[in-house]
PDB file of N, CA and C in Angstrom:
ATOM      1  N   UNK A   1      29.234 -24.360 -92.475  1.00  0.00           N
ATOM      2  CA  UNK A   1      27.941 -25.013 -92.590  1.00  0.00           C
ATOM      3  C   UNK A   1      26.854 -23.988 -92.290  1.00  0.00           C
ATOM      4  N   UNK A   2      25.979 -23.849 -93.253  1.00  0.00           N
ATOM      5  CA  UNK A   2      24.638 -22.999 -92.857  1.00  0.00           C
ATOM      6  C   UNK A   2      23.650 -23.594 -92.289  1.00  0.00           C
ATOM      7  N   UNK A   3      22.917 -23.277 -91.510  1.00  0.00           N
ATOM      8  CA  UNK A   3      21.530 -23.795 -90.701  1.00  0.00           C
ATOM      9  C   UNK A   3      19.865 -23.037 -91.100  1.00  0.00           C
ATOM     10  N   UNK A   4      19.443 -23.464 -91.497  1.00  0.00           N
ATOM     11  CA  UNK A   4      17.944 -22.779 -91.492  1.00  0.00           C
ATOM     12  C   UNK A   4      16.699 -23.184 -90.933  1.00  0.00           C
ATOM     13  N   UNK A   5      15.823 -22.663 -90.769  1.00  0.00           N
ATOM     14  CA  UNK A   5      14.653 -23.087 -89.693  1.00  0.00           C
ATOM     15  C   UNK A   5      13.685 -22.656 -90.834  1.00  0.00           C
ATOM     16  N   UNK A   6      13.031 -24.048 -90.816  1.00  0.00           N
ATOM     17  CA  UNK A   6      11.751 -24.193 -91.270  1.00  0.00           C
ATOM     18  C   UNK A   6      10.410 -23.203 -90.456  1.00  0.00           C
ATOM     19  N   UNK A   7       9.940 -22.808 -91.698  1.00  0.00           N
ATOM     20  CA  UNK A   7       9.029 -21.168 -90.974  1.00  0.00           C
ATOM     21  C   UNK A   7       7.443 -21.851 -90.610  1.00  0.00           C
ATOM     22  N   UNK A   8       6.614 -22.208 -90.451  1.00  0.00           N
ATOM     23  CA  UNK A   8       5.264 -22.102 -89.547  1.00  0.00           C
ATOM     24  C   UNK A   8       4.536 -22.780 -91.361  1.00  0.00           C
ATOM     25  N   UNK A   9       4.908 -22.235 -92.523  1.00  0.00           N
ATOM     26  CA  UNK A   9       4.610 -22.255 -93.344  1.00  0.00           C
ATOM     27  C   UNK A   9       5.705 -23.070 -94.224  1.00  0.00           C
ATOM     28  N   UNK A  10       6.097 -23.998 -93.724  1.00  0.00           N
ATOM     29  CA  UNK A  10       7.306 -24.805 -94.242  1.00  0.00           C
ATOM     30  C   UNK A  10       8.420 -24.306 -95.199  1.00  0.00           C
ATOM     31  N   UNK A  11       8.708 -23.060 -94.969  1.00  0.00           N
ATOM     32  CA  UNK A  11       9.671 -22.362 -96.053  1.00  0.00           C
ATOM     33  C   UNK A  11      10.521 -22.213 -95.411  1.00  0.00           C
ATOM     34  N   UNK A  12      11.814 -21.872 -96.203  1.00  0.00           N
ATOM     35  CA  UNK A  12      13.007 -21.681 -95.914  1.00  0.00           C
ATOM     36  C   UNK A  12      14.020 -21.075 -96.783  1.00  0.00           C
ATOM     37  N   UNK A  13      14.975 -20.256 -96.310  1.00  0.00           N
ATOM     38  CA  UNK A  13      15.400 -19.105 -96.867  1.00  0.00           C
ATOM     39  C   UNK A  13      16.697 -20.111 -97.086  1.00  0.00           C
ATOM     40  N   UNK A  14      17.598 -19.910 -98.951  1.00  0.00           N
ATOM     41  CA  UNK A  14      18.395 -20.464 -98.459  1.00  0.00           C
ATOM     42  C   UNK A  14      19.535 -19.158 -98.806  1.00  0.00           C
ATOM     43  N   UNK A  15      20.717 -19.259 -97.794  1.00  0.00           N
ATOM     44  CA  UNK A  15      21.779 -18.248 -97.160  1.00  0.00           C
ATOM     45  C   UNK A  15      21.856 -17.494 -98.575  1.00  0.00           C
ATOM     46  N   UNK A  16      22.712 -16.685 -98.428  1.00  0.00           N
ATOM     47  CA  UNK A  16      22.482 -15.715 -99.474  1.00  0.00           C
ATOM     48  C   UNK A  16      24.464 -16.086 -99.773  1.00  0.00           C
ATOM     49  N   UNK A  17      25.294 -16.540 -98.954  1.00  0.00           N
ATOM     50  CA  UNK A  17      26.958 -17.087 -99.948  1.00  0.00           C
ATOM     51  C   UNK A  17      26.083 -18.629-100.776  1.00  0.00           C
ATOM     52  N   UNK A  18      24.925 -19.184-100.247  1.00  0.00           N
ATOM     53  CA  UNK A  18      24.748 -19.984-101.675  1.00  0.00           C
ATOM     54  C   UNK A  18      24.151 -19.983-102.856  1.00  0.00           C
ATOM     55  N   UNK A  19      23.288 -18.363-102.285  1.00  0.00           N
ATOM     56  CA  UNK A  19      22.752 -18.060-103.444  1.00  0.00           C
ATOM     57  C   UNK A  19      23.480 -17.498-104.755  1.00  0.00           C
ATOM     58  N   UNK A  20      24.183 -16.977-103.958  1.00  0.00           N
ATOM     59  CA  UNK A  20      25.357 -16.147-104.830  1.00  0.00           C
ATOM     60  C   UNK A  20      26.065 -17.405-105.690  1.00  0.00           C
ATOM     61  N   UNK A  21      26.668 -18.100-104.725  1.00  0.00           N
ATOM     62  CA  UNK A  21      27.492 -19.122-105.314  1.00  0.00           C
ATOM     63  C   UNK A  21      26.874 -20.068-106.313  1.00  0.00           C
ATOM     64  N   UNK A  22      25.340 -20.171-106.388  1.00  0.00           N
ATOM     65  CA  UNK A  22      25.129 -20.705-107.259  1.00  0.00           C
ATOM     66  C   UNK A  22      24.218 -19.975-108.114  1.00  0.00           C
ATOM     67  N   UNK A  23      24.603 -18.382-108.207  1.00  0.00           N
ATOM     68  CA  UNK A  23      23.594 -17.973-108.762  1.00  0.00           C
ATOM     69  C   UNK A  23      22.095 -17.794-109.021  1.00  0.00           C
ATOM     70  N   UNK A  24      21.761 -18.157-108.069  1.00  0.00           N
ATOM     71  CA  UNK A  24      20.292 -18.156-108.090  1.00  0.00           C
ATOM     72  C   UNK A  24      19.662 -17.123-107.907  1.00  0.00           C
ATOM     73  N   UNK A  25      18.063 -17.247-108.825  1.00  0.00           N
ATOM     74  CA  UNK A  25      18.135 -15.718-108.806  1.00  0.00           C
ATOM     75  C   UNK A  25      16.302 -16.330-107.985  1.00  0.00           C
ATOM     76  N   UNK A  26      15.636 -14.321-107.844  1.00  0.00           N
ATOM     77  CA  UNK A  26      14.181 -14.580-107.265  1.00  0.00           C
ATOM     78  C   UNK A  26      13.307 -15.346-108.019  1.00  0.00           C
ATOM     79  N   UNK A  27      12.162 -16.367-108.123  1.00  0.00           N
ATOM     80  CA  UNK A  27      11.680 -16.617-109.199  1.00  0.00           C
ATOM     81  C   UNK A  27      12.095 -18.144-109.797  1.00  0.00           C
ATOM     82  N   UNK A  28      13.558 -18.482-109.572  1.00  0.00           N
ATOM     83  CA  UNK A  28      14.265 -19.251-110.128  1.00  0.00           C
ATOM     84  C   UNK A  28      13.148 -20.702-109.581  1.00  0.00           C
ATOM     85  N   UNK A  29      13.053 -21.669-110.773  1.00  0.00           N
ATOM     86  CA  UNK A  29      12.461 -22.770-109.772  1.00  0.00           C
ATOM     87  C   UNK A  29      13.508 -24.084-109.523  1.00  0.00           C
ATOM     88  N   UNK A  30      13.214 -24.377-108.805  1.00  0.00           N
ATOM     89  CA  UNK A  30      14.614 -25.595-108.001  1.00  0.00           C
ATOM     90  C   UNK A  30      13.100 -26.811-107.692  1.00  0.00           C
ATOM     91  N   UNK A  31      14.414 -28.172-108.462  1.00  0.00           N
ATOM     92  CA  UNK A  31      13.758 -29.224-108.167  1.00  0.00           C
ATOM     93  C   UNK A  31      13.687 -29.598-106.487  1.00  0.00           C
ATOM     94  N   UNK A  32      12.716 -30.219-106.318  1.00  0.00           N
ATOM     95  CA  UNK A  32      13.078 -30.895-104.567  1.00  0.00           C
ATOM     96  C   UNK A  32      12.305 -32.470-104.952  1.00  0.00           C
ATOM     97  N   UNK A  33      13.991 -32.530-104.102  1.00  0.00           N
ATOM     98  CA  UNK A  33      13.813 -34.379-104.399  1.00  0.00           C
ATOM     99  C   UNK A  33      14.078 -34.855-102.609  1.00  0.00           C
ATOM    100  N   UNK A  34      13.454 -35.843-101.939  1.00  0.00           N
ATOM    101  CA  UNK A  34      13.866 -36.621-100.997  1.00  0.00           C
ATOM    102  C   UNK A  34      14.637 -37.915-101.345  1.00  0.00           C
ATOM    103  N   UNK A  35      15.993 -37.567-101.171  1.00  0.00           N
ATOM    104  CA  UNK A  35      17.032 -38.681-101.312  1.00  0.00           C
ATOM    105  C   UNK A  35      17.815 -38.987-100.412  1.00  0.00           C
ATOM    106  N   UNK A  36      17.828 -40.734 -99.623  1.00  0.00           N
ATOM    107  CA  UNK A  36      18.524 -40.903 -98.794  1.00  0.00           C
ATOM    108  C   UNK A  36      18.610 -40.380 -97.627  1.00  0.00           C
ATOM    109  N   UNK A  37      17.060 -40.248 -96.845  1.00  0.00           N
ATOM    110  CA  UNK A  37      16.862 -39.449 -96.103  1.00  0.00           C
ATOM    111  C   UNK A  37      17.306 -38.206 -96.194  1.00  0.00           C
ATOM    112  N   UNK A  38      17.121 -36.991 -96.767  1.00  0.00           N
ATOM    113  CA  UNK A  38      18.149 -35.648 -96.965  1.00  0.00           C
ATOM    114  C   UNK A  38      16.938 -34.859 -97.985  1.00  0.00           C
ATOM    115  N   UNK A  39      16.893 -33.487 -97.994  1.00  0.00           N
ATOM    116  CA  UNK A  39      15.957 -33.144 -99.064  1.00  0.00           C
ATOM    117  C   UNK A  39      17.046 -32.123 -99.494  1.00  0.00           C
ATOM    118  N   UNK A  40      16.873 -32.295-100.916  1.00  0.00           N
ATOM    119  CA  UNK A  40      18.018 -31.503-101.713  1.00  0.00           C
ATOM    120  C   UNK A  40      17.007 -30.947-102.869  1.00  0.00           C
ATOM    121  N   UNK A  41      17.450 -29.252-102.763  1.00  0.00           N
ATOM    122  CA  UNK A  41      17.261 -28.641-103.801  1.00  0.00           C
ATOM    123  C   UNK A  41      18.080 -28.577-105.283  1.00  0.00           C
ATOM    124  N   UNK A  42      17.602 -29.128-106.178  1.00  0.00           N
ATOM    125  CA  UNK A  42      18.385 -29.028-107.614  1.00  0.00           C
ATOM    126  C   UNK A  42      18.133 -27.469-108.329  1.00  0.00           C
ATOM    127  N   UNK A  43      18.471 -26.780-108.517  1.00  0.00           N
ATOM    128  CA  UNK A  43      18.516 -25.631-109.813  1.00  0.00           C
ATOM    129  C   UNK A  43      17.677 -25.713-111.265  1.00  0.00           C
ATOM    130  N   UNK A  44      17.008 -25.318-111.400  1.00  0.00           N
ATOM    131  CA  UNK A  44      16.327 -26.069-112.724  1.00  0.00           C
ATOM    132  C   UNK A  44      16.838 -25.145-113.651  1.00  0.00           C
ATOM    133  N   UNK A  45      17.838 -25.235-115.100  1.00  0.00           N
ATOM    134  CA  UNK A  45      18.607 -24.130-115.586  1.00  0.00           C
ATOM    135  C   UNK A  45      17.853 -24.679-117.162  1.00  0.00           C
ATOM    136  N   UNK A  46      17.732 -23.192-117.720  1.00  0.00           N
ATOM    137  CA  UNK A  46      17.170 -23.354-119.160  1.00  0.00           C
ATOM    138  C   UNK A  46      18.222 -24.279-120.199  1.00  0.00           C
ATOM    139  N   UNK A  47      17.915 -24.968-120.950  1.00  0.00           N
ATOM    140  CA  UNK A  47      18.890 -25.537-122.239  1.00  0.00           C
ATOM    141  C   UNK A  47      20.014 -24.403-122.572  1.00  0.00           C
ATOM    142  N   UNK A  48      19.047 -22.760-122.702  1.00  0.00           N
ATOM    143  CA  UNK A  48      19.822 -22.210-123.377  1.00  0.00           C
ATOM    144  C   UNK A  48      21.042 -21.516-122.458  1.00  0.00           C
ATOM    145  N   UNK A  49      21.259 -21.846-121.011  1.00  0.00           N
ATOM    146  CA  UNK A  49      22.291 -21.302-119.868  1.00  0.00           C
ATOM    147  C   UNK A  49      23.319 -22.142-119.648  1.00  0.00           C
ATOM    148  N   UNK A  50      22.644 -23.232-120.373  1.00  0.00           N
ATOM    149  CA  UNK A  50      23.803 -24.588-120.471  1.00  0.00           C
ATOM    150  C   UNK A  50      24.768 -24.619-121.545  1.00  0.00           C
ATOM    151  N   UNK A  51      24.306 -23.941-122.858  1.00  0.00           N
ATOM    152  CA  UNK A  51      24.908 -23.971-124.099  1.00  0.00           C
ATOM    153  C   UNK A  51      26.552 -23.702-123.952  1.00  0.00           C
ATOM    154  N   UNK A  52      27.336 -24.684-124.263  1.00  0.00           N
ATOM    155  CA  UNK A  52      28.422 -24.401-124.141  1.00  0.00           C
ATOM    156  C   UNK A  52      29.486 -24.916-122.488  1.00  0.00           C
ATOM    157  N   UNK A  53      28.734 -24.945-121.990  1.00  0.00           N
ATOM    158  CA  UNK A  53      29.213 -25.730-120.619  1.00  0.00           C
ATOM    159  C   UNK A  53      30.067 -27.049-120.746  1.00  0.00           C
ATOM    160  N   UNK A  54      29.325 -27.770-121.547  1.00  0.00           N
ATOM    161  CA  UNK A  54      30.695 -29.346-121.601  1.00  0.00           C
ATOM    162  C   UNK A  54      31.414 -28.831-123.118  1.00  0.00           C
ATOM    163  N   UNK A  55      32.831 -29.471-122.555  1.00  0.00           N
ATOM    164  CA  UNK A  55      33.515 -29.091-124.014  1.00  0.00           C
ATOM    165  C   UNK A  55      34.048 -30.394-123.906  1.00  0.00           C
ATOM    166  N   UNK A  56      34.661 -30.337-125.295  1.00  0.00           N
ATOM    167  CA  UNK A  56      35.444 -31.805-125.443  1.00  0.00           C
ATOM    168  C   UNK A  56      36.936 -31.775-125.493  1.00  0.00           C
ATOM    169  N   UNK A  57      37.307 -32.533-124.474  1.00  0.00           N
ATOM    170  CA  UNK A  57      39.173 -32.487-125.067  1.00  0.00           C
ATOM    171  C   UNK A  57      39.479 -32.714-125.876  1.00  0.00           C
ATOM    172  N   UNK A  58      39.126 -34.188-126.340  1.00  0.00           N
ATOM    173  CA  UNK A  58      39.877 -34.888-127.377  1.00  0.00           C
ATOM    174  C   UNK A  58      39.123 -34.757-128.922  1.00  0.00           C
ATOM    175  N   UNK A  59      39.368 -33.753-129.489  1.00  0.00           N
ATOM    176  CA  UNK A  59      38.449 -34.102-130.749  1.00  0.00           C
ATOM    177  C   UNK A  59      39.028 -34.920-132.008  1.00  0.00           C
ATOM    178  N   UNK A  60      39.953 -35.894-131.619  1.00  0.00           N
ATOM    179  CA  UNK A  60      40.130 -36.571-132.432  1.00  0.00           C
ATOM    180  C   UNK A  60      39.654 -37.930-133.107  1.00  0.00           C
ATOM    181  N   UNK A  61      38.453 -38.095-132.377  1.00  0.00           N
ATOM    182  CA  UNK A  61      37.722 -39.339-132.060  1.00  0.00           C
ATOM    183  C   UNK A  61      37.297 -39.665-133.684  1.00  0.00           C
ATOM    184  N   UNK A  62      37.394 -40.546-133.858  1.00  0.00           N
ATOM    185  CA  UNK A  62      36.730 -40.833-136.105  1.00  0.00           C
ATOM    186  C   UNK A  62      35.206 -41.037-135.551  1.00  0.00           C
ATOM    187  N   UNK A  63      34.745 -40.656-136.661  1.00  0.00           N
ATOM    188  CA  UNK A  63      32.988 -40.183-136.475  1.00  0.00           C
ATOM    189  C   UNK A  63      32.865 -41.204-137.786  1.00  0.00           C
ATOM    190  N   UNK A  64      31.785 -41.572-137.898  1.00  0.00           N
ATOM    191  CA  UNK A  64      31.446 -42.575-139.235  1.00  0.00           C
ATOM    192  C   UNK A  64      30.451 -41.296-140.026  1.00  0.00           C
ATOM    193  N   UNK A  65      31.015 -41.841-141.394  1.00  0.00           N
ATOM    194  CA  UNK A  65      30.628 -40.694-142.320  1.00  0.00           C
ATOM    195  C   UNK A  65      28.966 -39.604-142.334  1.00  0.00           C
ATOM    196  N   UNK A  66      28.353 -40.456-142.086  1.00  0.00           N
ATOM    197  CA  UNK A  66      26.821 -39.788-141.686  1.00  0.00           C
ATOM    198  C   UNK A  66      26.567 -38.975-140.398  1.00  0.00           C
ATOM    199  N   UNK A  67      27.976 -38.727-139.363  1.00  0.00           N
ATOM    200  CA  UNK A  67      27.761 -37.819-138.435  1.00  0.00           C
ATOM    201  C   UNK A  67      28.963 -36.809-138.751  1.00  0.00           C
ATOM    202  N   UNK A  68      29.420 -36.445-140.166  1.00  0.00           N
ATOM    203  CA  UNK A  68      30.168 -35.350-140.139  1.00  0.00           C
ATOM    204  C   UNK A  68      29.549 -33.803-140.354  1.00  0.00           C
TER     205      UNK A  68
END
């Protein structure tokens, strides 16, 4: 578990195994949402870093003729 202290100027550094781990880079902007008492940073990632991320198992699914 990591701990951080809110700075005089409400910032906060986050650890550098989660930066890594989630890649984040300087610059990067991250959503902040208050949920369920808890404030969580989201990643905000371009369309084009996503491309290719979900794949499909089953491609056998029948498509109706106007989505081939």
């Amino acid at each position: 578990m990591n701990t951080v202290t809110i700075s005089p100027k409400f910032q906060v550094v986050i650890p550098r195994q989660i930066r890594v781990s989630l890649n984040l880079q300087s610059g990067q902007k991250v959503q902040v949402i208050e949920f369920d008492g808890r404030v969580e940073l989201i990643p905000l990632r371009s369309m084009q870093s996503l491309r290719g991320s979900l794949t499909i198992d089953d491609t056998s699914i029948e498509r109706e003729e106007d989505r081939l």
